[in-house]
C-alpha atoms as a PDB file:
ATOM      1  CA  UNK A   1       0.000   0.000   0.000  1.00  0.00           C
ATOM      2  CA  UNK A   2       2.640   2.290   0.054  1.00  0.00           C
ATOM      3  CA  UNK A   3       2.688   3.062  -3.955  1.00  0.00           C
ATOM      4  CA  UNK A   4      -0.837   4.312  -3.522  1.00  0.00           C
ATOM      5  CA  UNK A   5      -0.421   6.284  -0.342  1.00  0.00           C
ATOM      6  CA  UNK A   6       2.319   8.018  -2.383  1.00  0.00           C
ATOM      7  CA  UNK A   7       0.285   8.551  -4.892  1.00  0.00           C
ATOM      8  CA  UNK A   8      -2.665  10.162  -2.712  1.00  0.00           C
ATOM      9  CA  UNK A   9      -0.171  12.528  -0.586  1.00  0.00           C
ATOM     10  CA  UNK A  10       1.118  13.609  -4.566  1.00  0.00           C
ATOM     11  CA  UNK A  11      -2.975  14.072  -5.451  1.00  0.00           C
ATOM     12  CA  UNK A  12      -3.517  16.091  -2.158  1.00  0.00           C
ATOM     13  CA  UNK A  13      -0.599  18.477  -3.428  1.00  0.00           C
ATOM     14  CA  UNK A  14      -2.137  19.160  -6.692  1.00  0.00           C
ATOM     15  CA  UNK A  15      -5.148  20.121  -5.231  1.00  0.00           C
ATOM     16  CA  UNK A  16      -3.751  22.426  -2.793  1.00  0.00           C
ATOM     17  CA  UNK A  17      -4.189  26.034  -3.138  1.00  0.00           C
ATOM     18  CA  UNK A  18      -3.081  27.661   0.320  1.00  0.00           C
ATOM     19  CA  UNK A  19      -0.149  27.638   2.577  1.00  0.00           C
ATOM     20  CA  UNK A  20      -2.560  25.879   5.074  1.00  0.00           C
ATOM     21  CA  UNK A  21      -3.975  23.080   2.386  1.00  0.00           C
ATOM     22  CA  UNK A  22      -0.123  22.634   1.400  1.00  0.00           C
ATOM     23  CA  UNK A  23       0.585  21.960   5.278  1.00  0.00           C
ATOM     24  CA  UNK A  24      -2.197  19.690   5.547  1.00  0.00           C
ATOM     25  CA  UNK A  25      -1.304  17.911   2.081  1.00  0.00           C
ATOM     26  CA  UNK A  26       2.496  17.470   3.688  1.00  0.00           C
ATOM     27  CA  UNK A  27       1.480  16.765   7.387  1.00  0.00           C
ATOM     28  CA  UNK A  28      -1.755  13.795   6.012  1.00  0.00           C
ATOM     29  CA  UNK A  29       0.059  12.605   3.139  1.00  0.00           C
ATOM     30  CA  UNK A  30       3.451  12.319   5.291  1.00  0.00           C
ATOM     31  CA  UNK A  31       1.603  10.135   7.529  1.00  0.00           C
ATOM     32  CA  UNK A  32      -0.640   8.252   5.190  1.00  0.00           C
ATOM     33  CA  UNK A  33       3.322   6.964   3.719  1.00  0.00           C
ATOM     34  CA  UNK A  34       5.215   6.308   7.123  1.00  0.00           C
ATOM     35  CA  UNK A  35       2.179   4.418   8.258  1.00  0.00           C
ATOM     36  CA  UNK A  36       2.205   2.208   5.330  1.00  0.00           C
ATOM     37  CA  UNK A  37       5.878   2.113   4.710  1.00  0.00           C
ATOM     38  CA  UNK A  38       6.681   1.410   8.549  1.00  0.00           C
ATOM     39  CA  UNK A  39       3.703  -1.394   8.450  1.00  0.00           C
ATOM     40  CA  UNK A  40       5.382  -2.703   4.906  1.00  0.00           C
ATOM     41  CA  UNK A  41       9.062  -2.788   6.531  1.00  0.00           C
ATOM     42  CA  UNK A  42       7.598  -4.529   9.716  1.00  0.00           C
ATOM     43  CA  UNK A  43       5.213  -7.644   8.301  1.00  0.00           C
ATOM     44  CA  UNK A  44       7.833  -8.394   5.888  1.00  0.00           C
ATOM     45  CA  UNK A  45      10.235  -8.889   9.099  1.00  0.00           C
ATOM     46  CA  UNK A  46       7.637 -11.079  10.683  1.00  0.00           C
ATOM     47  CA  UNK A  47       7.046 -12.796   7.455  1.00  0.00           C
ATOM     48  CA  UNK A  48      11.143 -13.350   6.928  1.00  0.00           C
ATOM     49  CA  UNK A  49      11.568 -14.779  10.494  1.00  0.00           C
ATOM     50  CA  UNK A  50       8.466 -17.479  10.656  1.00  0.00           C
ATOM     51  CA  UNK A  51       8.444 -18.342   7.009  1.00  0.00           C
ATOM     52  CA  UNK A  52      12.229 -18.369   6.039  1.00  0.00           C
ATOM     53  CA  UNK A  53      13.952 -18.840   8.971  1.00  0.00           C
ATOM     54  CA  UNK A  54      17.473 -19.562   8.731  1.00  0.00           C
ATOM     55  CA  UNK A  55      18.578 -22.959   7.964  1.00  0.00           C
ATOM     56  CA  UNK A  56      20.779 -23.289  12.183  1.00  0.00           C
ATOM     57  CA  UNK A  57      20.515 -20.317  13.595  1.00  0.00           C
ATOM     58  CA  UNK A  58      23.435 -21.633  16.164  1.00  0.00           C
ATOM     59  CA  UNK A  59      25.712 -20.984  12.533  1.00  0.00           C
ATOM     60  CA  UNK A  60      24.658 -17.655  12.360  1.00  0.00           C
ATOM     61  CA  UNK A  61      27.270 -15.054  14.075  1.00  0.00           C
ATOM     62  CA  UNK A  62      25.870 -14.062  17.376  1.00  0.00           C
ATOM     63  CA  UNK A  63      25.484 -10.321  16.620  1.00  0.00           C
ATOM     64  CA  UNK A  64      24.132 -10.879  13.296  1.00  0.00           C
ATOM     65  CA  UNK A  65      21.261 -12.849  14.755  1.00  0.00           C
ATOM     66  CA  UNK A  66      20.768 -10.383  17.563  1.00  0.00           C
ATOM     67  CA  UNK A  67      20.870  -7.318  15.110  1.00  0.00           C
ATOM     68  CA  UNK A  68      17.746  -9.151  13.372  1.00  0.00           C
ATOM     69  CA  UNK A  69      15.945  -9.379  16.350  1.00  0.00           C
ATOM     70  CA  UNK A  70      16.789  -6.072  17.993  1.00  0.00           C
ATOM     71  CA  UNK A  71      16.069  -4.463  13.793  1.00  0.00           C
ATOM     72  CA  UNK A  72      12.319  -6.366  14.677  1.00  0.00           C
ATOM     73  CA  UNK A  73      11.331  -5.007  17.446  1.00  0.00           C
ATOM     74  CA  UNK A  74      12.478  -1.108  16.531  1.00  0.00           C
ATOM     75  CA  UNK A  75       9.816  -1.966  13.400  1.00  0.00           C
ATOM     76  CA  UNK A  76       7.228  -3.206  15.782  1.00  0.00           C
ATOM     77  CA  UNK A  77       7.615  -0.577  18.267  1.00  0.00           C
ATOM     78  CA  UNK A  78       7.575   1.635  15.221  1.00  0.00           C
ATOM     79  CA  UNK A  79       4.599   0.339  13.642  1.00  0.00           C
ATOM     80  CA  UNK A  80       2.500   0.780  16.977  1.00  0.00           C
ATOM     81  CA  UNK A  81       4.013   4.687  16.989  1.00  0.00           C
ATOM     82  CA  UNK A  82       2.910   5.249  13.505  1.00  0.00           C
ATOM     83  CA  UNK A  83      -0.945   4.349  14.533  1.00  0.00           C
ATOM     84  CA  UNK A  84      -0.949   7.526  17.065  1.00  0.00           C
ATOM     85  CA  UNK A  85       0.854   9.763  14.490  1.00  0.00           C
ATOM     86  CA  UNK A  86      -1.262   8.680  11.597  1.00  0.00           C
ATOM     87  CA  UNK A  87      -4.258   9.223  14.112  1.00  0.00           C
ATOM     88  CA  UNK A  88      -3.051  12.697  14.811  1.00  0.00           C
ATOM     89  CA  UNK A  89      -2.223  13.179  10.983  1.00  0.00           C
ATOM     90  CA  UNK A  90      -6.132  12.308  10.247  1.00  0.00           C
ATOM     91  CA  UNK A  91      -7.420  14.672  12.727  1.00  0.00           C
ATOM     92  CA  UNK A  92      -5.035  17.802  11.840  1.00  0.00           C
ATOM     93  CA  UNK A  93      -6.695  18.561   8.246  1.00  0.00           C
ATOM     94  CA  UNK A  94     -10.526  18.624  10.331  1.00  0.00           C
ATOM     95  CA  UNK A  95      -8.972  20.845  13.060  1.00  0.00           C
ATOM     96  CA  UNK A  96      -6.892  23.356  10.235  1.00  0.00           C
ATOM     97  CA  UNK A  97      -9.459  23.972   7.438  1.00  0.00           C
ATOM     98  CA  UNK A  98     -12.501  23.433   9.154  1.00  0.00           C
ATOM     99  CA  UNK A  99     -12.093  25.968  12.158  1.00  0.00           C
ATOM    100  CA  UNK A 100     -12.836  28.858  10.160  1.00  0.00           C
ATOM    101  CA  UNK A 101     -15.081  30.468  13.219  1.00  0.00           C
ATOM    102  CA  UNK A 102     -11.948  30.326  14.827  1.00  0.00           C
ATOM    103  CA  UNK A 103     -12.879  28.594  17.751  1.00  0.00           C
ATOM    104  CA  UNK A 104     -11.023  28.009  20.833  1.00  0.00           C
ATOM    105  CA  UNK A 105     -12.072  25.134  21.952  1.00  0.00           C
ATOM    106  CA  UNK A 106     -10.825  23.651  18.108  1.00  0.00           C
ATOM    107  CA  UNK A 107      -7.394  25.563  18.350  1.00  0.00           C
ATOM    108  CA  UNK A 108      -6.863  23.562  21.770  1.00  0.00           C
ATOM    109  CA  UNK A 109      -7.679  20.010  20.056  1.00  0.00           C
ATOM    110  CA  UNK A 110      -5.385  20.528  17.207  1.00  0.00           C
ATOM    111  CA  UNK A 111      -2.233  20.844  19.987  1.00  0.00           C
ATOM    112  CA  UNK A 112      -3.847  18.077  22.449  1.00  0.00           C
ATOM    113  CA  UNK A 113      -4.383  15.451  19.803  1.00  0.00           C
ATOM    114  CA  UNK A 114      -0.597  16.039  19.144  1.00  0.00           C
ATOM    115  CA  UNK A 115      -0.058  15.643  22.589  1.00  0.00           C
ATOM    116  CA  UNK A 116      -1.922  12.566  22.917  1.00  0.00           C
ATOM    117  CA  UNK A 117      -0.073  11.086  20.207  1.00  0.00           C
ATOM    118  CA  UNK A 118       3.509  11.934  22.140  1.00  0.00           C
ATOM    119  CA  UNK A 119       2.519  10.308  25.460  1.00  0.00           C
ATOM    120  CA  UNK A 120       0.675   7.401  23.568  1.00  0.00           C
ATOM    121  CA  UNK A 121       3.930   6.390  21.819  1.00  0.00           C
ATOM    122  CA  UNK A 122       5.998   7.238  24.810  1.00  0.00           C
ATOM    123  CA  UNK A 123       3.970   5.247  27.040  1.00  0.00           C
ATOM    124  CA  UNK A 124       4.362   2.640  24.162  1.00  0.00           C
ATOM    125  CA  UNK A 125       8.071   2.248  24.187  1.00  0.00           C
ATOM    126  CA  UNK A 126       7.942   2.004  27.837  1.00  0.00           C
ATOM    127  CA  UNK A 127       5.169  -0.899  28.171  1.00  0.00           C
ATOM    128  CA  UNK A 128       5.707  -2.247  24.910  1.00  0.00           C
ATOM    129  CA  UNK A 129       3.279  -5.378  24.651  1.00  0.00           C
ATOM    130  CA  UNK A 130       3.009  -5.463  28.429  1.00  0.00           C
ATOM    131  CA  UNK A 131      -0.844  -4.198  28.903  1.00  0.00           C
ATOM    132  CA  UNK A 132      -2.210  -4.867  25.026  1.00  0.00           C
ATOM    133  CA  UNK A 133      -6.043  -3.679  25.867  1.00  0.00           C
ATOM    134  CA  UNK A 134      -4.579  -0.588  27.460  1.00  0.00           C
ATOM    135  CA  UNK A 135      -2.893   0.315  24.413  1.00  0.00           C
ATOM    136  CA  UNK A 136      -6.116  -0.400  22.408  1.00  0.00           C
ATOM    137  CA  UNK A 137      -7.764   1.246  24.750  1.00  0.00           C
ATOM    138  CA  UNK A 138      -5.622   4.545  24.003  1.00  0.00           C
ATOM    139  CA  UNK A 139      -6.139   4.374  20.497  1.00  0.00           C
ATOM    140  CA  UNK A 140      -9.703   4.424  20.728  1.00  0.00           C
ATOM    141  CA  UNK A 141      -9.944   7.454  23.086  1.00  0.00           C
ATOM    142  CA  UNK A 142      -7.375   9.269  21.106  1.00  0.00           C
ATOM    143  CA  UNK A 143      -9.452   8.391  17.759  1.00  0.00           C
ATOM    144  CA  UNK A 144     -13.028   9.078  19.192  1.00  0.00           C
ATOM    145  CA  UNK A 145     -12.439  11.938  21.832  1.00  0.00           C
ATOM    146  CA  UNK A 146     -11.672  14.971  19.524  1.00  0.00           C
ATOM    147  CA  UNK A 147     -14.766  13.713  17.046  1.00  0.00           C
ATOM    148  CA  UNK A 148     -16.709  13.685  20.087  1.00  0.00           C
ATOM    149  CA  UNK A 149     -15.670  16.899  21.094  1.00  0.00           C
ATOM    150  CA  UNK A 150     -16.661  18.232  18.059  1.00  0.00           C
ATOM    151  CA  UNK A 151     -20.018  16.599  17.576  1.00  0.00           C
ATOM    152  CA  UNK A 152     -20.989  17.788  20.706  1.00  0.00           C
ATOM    153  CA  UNK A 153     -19.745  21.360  20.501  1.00  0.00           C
ATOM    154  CA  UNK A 154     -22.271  21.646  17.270  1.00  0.00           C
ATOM    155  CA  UNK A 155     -18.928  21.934  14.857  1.00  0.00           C
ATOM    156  CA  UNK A 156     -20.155  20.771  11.874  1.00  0.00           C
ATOM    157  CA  UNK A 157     -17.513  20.215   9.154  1.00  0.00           C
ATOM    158  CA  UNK A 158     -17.357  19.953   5.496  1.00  0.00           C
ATOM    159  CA  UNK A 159     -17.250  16.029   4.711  1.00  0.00           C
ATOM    160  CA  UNK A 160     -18.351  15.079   7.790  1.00  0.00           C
ATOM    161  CA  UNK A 161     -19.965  11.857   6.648  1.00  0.00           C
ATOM    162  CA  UNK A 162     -17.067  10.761   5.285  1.00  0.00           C
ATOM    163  CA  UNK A 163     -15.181  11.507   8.975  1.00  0.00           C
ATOM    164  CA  UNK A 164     -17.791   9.461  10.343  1.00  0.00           C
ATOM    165  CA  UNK A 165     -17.354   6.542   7.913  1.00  0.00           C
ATOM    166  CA  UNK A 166     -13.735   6.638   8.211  1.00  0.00           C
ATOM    167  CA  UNK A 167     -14.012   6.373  12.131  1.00  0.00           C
ATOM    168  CA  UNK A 168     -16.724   3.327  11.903  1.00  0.00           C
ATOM    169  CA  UNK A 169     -14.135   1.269   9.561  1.00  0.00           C
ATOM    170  CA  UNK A 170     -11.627   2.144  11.958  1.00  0.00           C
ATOM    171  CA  UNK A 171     -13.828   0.585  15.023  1.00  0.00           C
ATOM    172  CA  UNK A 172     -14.987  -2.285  12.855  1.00  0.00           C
ATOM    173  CA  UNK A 173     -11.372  -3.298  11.798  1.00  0.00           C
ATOM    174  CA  UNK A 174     -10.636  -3.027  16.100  1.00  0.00           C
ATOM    175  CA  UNK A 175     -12.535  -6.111  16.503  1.00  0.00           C
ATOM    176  CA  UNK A 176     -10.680  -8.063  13.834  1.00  0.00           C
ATOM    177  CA  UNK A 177      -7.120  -6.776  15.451  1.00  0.00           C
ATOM    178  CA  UNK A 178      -8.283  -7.832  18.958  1.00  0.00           C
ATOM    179  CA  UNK A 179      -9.208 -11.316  16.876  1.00  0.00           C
ATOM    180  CA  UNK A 180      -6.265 -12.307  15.829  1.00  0.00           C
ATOM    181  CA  UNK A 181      -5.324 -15.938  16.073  1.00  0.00           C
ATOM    182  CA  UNK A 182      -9.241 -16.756  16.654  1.00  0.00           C
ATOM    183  CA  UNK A 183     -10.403 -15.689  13.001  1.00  0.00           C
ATOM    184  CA  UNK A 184      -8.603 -16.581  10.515  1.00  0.00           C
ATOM    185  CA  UNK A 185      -6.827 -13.952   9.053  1.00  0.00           C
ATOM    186  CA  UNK A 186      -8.026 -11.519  11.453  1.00  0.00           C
ATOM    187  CA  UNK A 187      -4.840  -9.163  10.908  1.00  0.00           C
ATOM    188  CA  UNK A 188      -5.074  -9.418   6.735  1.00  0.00           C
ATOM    189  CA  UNK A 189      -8.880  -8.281   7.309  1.00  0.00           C
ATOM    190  CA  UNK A 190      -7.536  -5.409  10.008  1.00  0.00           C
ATOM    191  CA  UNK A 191      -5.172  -3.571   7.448  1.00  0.00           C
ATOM    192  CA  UNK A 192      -7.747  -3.743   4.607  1.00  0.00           C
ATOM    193  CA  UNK A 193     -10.444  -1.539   7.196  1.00  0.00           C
ATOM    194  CA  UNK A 194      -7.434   0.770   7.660  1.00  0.00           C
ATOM    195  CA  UNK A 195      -7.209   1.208   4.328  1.00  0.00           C
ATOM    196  CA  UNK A 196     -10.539   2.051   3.571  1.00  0.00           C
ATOM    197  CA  UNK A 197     -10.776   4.357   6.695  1.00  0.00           C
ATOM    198  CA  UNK A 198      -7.413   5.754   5.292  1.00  0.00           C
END
């Protein structure tokens, strides 16, 4: 997914007009292609070490092995960070463009859903895998709380619908990601609702 995510953050530039629809293009777009190309980079790791393992791994030099490994689980702890950034990344073009009553209470969501994003992926490369339906738990408030806040502010933005659709494939594809292992191929089925929601 990474050729089209390119492609997409290259269409959003073309159809950007203002300094603040060029930010949004870069900041979206960038995020769209480190999500994808961090995801890309870390399945094909997993996919390398439990379909092509090497032949005796006892032949392999010690720090070559251990470089693998350690290489891994900088992906996966990347890949996990990417989710809160790309979260952030999907709110920030809502929170720019839309807030043209220049509200307050909008201005403040832009920098907290930021925020939330830095102490989601710092508390995720402290407890990394340790408390997995906390860290679920954290992506949902960080994806629903700022379209909450908006609903119930009486914001209404341009493309809302599509917002809303993008946040129910997002909360559909949860409960195949919380399945995995129990239907099969929970996690194939998980990335295709992030793509849609993307």
């Amino acid at each position: 997914w990474i050729l089209p995510a390119v492609f997409a953050a290259i269409k959003l530039f073309e159809r950007s007009s203002s300094a603040s629809q060029y930010l949004v293009a870069w900041v979206y777009g960038g995020a769209l292609c480190m999500l994808f190309t961090v995801s890309t980079f870390f399945h094909c790791s997993c996919y390398c070490a439990e379909h092509k393992p090497p032949k005796n791994v006892k032949s392999w030099p010690c720090l070559g092995w251990q470089t693998y490994q350690g290489l891994k689980n900088v992906l996966h702890r990347c890949d996990r960070a990417m989710i809160y950034v790309f979260i952030a990344g999907s709110y920030f073009p809502w929170l720019t463009l839309e807030n043209t009553d220049h509200s307050a209470i909008l201005f403040c969501m832009e920098w907290v859903i930021w925020l939330m994003a830095g102490i989601g992926i710092a508390y995720q490369q402290v407890f990394h895998e340790r408390y997995k339906c906390l860290e679920t738990f954290f992506y949902l408030v960080m994806g629903l709380g700022p379209a909450l806040v908006v609903v119930f502010t009486g914001h209404h933005f341009h493309g809302m619908m599509q917002l809303k659709f993008g946040g129910g494939f997002y909360i559909l594809g949860i409960v195949f990601f919380k399945a995995d292992g129990t239907i099969p191929m929970a996690h194939a089925i998980w990335h295709l609702f992030v793509v849609l929601a993307a």
